[in-house]
C-alpha atoms as a PDB file:
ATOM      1  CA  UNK A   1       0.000   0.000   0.000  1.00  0.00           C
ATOM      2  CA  UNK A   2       1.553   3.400  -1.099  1.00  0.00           C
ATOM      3  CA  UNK A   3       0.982   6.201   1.227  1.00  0.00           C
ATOM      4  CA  UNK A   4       1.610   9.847  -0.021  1.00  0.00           C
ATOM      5  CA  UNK A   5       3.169  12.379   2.361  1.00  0.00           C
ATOM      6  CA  UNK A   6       1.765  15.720   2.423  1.00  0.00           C
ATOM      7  CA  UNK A   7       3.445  18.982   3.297  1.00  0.00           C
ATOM      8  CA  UNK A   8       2.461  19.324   6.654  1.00  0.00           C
ATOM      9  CA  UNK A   9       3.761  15.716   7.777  1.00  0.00           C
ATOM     10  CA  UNK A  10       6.914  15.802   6.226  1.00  0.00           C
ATOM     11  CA  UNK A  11       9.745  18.488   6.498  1.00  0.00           C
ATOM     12  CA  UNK A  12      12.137  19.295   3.571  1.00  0.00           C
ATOM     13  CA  UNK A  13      15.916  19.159   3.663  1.00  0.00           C
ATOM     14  CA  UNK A  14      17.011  22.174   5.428  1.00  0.00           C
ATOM     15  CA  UNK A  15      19.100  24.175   2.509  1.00  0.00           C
ATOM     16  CA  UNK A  16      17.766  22.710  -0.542  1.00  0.00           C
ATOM     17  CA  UNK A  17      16.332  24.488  -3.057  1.00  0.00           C
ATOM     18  CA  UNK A  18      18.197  28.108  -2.838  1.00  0.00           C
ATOM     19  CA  UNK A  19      20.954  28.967  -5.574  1.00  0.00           C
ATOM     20  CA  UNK A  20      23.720  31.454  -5.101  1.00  0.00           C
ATOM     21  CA  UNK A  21      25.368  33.853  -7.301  1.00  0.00           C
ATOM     22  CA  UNK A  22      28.858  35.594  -5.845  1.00  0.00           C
ATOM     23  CA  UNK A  23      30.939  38.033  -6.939  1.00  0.00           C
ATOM     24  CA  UNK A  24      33.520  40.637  -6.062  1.00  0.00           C
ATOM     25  CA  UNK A  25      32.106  43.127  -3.244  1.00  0.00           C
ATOM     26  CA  UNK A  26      33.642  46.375  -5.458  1.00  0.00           C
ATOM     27  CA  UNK A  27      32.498  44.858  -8.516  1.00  0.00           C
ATOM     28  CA  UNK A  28      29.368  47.530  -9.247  1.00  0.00           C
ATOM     29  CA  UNK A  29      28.988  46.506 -13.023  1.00  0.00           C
ATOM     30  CA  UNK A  30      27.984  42.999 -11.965  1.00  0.00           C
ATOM     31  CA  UNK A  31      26.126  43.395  -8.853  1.00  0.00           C
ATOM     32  CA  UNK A  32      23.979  46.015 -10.693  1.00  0.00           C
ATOM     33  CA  UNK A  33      23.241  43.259 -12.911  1.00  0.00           C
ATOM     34  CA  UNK A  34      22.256  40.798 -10.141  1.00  0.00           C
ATOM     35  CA  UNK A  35      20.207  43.099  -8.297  1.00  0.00           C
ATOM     36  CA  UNK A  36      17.139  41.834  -9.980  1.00  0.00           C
ATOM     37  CA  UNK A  37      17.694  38.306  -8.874  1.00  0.00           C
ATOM     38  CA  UNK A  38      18.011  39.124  -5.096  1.00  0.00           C
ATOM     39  CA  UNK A  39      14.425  38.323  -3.237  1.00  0.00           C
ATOM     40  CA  UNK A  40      14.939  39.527   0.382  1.00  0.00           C
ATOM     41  CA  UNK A  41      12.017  36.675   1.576  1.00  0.00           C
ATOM     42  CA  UNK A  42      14.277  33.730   0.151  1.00  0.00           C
ATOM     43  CA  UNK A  43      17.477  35.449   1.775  1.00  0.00           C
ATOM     44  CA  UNK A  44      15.472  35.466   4.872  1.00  0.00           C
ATOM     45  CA  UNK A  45      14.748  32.097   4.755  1.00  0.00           C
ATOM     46  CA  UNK A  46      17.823  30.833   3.763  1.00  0.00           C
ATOM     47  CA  UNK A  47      19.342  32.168   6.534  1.00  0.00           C
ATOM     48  CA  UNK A  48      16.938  30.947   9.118  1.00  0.00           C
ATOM     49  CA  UNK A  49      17.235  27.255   7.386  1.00  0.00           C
ATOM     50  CA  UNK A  50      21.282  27.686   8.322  1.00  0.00           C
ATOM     51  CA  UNK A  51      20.557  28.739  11.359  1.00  0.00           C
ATOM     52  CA  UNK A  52      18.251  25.912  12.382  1.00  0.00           C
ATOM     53  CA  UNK A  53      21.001  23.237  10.465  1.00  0.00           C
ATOM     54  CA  UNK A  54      23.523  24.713  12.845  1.00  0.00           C
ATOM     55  CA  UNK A  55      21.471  24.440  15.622  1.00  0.00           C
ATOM     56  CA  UNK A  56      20.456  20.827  14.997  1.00  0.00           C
ATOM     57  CA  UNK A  57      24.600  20.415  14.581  1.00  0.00           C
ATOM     58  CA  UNK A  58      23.763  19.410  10.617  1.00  0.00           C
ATOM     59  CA  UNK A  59      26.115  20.116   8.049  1.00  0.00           C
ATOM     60  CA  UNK A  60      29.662  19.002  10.158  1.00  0.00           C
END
């Protein structure tokens, strides 16, 4: 018998899903250009999904 999980009974892996674009801090040109791809609610959340990894001692 298959059972499906739904969202609310099953947790995701904490850190998947986010991608990351770096570059050089005094590069303007190219951070101008990423500026459009930064969404301050993902940021937000990847950054509480790091801090709940480092809390739970994941990622070591």
């Amino acid at each position: 018998m298959d059972i499906i999980l739904g969202p609310d009974e099953i947790l995701y892996a904490v850190g998947q899903g986010a991608l990351a674009v770096e570059c050089r801090a005094n590069d303007e040109n190219t951070i101008k250009l990423l500026e459009p791809l930064y969404d301050l609610q993902t940021a937000l959340r990847v950054t509480a999904e790091r801090s709940f990894l480092k809390t739970l001692g994941g990622g070591m």
